[in-house]
PDB file of N, CA and C in Angstrom:
ATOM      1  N   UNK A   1      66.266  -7.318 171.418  1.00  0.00           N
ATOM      2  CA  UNK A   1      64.905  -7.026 171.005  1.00  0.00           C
ATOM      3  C   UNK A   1      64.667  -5.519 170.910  1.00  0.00           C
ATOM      4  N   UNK A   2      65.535  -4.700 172.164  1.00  0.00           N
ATOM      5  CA  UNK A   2      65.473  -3.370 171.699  1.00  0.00           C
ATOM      6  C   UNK A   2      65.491  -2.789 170.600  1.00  0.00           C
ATOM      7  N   UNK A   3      66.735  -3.385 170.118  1.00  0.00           N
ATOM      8  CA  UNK A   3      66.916  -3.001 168.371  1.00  0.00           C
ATOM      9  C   UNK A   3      66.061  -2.932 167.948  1.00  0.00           C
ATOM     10  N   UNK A   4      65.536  -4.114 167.370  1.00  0.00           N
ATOM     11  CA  UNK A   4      64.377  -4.436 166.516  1.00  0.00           C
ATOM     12  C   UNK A   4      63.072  -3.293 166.886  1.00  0.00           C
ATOM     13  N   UNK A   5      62.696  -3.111 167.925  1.00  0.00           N
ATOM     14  CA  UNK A   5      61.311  -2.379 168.104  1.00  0.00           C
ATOM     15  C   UNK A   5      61.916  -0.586 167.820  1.00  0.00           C
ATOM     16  N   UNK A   6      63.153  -0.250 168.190  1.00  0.00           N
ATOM     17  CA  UNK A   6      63.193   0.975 167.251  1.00  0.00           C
ATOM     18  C   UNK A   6      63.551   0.957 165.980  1.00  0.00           C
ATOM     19  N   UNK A   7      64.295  -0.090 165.252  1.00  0.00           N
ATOM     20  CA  UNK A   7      64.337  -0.483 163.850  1.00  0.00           C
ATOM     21  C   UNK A   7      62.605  -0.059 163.324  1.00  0.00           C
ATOM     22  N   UNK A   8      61.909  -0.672 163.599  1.00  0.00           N
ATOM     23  CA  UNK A   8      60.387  -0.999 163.211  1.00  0.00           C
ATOM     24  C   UNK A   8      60.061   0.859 163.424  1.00  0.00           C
ATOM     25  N   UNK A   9      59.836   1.172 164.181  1.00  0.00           N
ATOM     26  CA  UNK A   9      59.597   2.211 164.832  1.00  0.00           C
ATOM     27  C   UNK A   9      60.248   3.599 163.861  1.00  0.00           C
ATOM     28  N   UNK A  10      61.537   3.076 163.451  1.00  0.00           N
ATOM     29  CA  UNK A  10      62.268   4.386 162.395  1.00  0.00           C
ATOM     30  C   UNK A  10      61.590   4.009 161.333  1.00  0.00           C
ATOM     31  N   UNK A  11      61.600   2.327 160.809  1.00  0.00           N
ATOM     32  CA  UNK A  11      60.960   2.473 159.628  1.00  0.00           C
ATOM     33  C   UNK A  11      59.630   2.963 159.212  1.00  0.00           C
ATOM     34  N   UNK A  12      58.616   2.843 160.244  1.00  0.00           N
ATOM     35  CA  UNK A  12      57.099   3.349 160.243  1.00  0.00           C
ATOM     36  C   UNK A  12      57.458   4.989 159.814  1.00  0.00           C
ATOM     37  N   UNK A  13      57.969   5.625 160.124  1.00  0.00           N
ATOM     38  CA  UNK A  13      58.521   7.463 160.667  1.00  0.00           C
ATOM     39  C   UNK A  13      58.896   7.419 159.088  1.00  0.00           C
ATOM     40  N   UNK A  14      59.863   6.906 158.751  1.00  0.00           N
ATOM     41  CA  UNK A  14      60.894   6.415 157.253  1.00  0.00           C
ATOM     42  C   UNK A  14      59.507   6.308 155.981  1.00  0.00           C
ATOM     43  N   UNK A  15      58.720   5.756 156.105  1.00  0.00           N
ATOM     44  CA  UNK A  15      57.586   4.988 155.253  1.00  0.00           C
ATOM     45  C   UNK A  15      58.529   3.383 154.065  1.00  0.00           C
ATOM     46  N   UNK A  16      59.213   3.133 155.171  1.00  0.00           N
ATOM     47  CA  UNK A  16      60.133   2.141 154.202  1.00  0.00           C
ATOM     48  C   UNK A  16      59.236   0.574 155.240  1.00  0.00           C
ATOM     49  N   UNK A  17      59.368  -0.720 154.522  1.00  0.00           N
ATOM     50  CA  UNK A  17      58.540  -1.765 154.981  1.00  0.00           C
ATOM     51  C   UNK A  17      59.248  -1.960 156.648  1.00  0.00           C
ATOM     52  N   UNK A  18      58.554  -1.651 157.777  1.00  0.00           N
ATOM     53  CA  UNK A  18      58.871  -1.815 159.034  1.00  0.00           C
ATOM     54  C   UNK A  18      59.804  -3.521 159.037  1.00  0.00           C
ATOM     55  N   UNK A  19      59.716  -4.816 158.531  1.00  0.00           N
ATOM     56  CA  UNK A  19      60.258  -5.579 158.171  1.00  0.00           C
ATOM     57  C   UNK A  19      61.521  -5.687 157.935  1.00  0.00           C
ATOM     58  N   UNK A  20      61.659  -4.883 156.426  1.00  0.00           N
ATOM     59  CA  UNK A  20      62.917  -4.625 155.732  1.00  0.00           C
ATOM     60  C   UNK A  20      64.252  -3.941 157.226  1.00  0.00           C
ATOM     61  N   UNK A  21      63.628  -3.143 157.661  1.00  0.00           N
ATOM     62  CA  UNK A  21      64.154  -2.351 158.203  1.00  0.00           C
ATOM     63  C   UNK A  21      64.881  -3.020 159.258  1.00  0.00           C
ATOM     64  N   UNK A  22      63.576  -3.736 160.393  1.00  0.00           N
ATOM     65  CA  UNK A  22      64.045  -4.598 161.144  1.00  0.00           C
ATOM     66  C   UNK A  22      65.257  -5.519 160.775  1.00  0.00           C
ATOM     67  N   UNK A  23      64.959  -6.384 159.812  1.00  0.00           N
ATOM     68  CA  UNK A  23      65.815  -7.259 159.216  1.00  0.00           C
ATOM     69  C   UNK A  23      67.615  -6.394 158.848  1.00  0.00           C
ATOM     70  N   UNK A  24      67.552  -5.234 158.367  1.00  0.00           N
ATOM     71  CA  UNK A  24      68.775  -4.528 158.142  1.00  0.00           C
ATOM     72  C   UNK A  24      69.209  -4.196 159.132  1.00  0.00           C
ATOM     73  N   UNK A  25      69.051  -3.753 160.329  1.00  0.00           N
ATOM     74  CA  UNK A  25      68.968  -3.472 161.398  1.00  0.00           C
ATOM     75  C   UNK A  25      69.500  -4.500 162.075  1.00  0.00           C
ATOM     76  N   UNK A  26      69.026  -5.973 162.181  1.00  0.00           N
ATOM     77  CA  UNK A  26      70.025  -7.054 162.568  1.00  0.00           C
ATOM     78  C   UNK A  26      71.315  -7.303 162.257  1.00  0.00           C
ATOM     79  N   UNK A  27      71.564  -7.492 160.548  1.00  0.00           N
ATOM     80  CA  UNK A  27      72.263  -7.383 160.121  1.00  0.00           C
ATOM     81  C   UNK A  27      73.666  -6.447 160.983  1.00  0.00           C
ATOM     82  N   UNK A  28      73.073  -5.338 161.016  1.00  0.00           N
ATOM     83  CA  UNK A  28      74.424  -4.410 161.568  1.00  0.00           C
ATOM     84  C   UNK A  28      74.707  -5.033 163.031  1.00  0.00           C
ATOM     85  N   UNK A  29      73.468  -5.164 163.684  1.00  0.00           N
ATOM     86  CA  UNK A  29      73.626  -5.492 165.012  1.00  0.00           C
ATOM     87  C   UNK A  29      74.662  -6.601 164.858  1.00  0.00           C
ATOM     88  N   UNK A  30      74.244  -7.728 164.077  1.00  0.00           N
ATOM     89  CA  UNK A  30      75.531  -8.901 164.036  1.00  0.00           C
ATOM     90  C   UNK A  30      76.936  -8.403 163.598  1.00  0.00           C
ATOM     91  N   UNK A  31      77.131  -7.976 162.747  1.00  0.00           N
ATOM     92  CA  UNK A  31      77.912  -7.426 162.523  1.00  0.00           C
ATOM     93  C   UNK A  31      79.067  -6.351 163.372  1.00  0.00           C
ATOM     94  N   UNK A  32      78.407  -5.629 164.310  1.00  0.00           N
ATOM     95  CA  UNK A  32      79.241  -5.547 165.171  1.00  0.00           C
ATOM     96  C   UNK A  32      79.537  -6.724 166.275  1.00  0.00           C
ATOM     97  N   UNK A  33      78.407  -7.655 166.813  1.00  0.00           N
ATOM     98  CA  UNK A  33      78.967  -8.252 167.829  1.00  0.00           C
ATOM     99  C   UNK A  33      80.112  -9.255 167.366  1.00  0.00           C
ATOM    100  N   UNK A  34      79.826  -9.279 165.595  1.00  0.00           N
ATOM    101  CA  UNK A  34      80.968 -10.297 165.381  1.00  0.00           C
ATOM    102  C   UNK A  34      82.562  -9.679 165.658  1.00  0.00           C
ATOM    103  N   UNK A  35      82.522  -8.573 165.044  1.00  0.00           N
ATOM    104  CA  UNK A  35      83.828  -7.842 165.004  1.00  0.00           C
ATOM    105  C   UNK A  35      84.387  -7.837 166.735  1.00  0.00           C
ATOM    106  N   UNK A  36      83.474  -7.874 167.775  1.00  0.00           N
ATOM    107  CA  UNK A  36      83.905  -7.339 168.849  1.00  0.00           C
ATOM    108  C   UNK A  36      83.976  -8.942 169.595  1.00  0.00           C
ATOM    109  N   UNK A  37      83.828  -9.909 168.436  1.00  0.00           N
ATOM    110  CA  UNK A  37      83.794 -11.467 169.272  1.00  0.00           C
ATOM    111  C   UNK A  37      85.483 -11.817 169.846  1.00  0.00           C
ATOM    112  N   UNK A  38      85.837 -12.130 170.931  1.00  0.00           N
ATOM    113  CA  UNK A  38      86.976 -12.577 170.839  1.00  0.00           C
ATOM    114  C   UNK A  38      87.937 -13.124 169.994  1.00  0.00           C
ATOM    115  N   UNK A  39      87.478 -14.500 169.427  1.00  0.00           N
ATOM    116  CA  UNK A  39      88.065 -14.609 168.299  1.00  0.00           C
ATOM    117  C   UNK A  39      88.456 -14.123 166.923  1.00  0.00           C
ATOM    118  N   UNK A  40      87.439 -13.123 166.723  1.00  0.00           N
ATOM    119  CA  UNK A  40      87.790 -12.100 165.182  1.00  0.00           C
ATOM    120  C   UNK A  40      87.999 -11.450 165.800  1.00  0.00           C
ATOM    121  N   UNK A  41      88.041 -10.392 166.784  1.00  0.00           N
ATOM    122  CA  UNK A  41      88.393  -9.371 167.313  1.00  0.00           C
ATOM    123  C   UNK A  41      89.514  -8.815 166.726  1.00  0.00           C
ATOM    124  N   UNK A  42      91.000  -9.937 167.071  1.00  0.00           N
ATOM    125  CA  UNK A  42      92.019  -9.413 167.055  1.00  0.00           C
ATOM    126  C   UNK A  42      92.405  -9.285 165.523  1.00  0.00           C
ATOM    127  N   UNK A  43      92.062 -10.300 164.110  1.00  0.00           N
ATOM    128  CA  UNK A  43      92.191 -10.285 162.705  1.00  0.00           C
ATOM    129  C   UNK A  43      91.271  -8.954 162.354  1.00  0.00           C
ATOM    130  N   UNK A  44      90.252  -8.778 162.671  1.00  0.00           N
ATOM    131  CA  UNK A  44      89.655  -7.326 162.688  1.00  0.00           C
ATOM    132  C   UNK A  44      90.391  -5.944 162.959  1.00  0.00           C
ATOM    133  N   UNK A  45      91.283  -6.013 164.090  1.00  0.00           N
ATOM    134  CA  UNK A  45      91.917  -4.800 164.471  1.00  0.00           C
ATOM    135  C   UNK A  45      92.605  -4.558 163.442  1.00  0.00           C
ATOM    136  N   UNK A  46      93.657  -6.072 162.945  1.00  0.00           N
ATOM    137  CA  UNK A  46      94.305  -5.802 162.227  1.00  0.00           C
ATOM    138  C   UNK A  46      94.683  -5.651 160.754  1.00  0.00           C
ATOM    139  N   UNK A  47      93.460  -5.667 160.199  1.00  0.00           N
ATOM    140  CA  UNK A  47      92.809  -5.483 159.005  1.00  0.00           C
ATOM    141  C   UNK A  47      93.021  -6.943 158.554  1.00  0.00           C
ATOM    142  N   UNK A  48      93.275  -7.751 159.035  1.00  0.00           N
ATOM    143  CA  UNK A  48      93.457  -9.321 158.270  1.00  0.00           C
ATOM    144  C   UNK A  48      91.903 -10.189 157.993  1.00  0.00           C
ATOM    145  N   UNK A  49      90.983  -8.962 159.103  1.00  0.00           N
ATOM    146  CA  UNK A  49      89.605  -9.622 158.157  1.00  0.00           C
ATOM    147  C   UNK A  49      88.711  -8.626 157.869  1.00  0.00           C
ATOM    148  N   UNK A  50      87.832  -8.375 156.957  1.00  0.00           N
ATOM    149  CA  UNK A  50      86.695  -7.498 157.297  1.00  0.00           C
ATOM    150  C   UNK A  50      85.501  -7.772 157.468  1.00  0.00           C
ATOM    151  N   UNK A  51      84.309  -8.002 158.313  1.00  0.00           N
ATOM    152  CA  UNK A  51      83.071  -8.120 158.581  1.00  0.00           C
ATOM    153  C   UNK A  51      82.239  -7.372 157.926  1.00  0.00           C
ATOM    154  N   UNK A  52      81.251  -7.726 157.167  1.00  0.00           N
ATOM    155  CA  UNK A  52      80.244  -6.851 156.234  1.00  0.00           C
ATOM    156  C   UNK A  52      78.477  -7.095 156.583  1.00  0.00           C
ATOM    157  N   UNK A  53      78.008  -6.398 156.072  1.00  0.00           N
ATOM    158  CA  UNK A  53      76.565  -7.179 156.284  1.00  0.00           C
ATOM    159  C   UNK A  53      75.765  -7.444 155.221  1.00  0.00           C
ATOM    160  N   UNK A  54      75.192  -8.288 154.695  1.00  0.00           N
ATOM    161  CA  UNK A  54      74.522  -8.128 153.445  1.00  0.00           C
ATOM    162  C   UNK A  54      72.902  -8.422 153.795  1.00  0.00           C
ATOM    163  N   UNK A  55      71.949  -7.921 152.590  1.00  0.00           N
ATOM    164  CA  UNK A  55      70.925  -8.013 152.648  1.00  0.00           C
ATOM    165  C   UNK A  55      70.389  -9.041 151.644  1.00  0.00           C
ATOM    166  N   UNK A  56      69.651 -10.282 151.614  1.00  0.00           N
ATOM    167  CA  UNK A  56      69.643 -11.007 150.621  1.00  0.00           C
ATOM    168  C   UNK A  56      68.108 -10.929 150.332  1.00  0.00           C
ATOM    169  N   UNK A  57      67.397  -9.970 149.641  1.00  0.00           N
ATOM    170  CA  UNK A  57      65.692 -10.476 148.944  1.00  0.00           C
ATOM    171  C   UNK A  57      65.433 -11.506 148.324  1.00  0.00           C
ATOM    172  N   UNK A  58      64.691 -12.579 149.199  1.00  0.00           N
ATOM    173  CA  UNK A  58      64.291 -13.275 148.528  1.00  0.00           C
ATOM    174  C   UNK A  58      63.143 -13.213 147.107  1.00  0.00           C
ATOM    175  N   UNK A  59      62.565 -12.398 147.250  1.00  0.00           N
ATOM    176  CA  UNK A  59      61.655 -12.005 145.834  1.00  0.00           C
ATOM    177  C   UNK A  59      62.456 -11.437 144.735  1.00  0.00           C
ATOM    178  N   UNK A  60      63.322 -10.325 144.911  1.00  0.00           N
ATOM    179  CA  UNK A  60      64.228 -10.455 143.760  1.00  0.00           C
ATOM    180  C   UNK A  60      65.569 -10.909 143.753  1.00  0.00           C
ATOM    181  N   UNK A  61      66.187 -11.659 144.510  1.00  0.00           N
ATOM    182  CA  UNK A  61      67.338 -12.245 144.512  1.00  0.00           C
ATOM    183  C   UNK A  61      68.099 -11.696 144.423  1.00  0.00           C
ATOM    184  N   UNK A  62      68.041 -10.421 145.335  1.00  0.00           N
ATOM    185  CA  UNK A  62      69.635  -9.190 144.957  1.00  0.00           C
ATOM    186  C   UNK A  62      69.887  -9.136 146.066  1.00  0.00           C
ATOM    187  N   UNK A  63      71.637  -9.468 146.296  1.00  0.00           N
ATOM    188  CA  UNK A  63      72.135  -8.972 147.531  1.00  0.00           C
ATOM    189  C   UNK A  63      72.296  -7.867 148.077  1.00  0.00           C
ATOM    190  N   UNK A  64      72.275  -6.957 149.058  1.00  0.00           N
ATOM    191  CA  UNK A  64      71.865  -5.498 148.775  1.00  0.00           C
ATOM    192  C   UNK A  64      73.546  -5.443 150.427  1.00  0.00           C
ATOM    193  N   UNK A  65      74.136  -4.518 149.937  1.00  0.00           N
ATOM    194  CA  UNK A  65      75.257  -4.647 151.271  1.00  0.00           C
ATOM    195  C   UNK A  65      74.646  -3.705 152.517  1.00  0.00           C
ATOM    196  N   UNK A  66      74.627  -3.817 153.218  1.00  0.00           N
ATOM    197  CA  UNK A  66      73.806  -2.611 154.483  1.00  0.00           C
ATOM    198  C   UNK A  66      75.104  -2.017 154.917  1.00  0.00           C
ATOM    199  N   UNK A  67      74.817  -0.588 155.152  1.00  0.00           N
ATOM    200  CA  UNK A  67      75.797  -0.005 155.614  1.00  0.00           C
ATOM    201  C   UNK A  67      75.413   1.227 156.719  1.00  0.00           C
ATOM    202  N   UNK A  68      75.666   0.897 157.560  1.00  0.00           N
ATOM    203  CA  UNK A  68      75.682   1.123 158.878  1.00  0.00           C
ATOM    204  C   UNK A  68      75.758   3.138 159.100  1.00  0.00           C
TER     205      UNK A  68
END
């Protein structure tokens, strides 16, 4: 929840939708805990997978990639 309330908090400072922000902001957050999950962990080290994050708008239907 930490995340999220300085996510919100940069975006207000940012003037970008406190929402958007939050929401991208998860994104990464998952994104690392996946990489650091036991099971991908080790295909991660070894480049046999890569973990990404994407952003999907539902109003215009564009995937947008977040990058950390």
């Amino acid at each position: 929840m930490q995340e999220l309330t300085l996510a919100v908090e940069i975006g207000d400072e940012e003037k970008e939708n406190p929402i958007d922000r939050a929401v991208r902001a998860q994104v990464c957050h998952v994104v690392e805990r996946l990489k650091q999950a036991p099971i991908l962990k080790t295909a991660v080290q070894h480049g046999e997978l890569k973990i990404v994050g994407a952003y999907y708008n539902l109003d215009s239907g564009l995937v947008e990639m977040v990058i950390e």
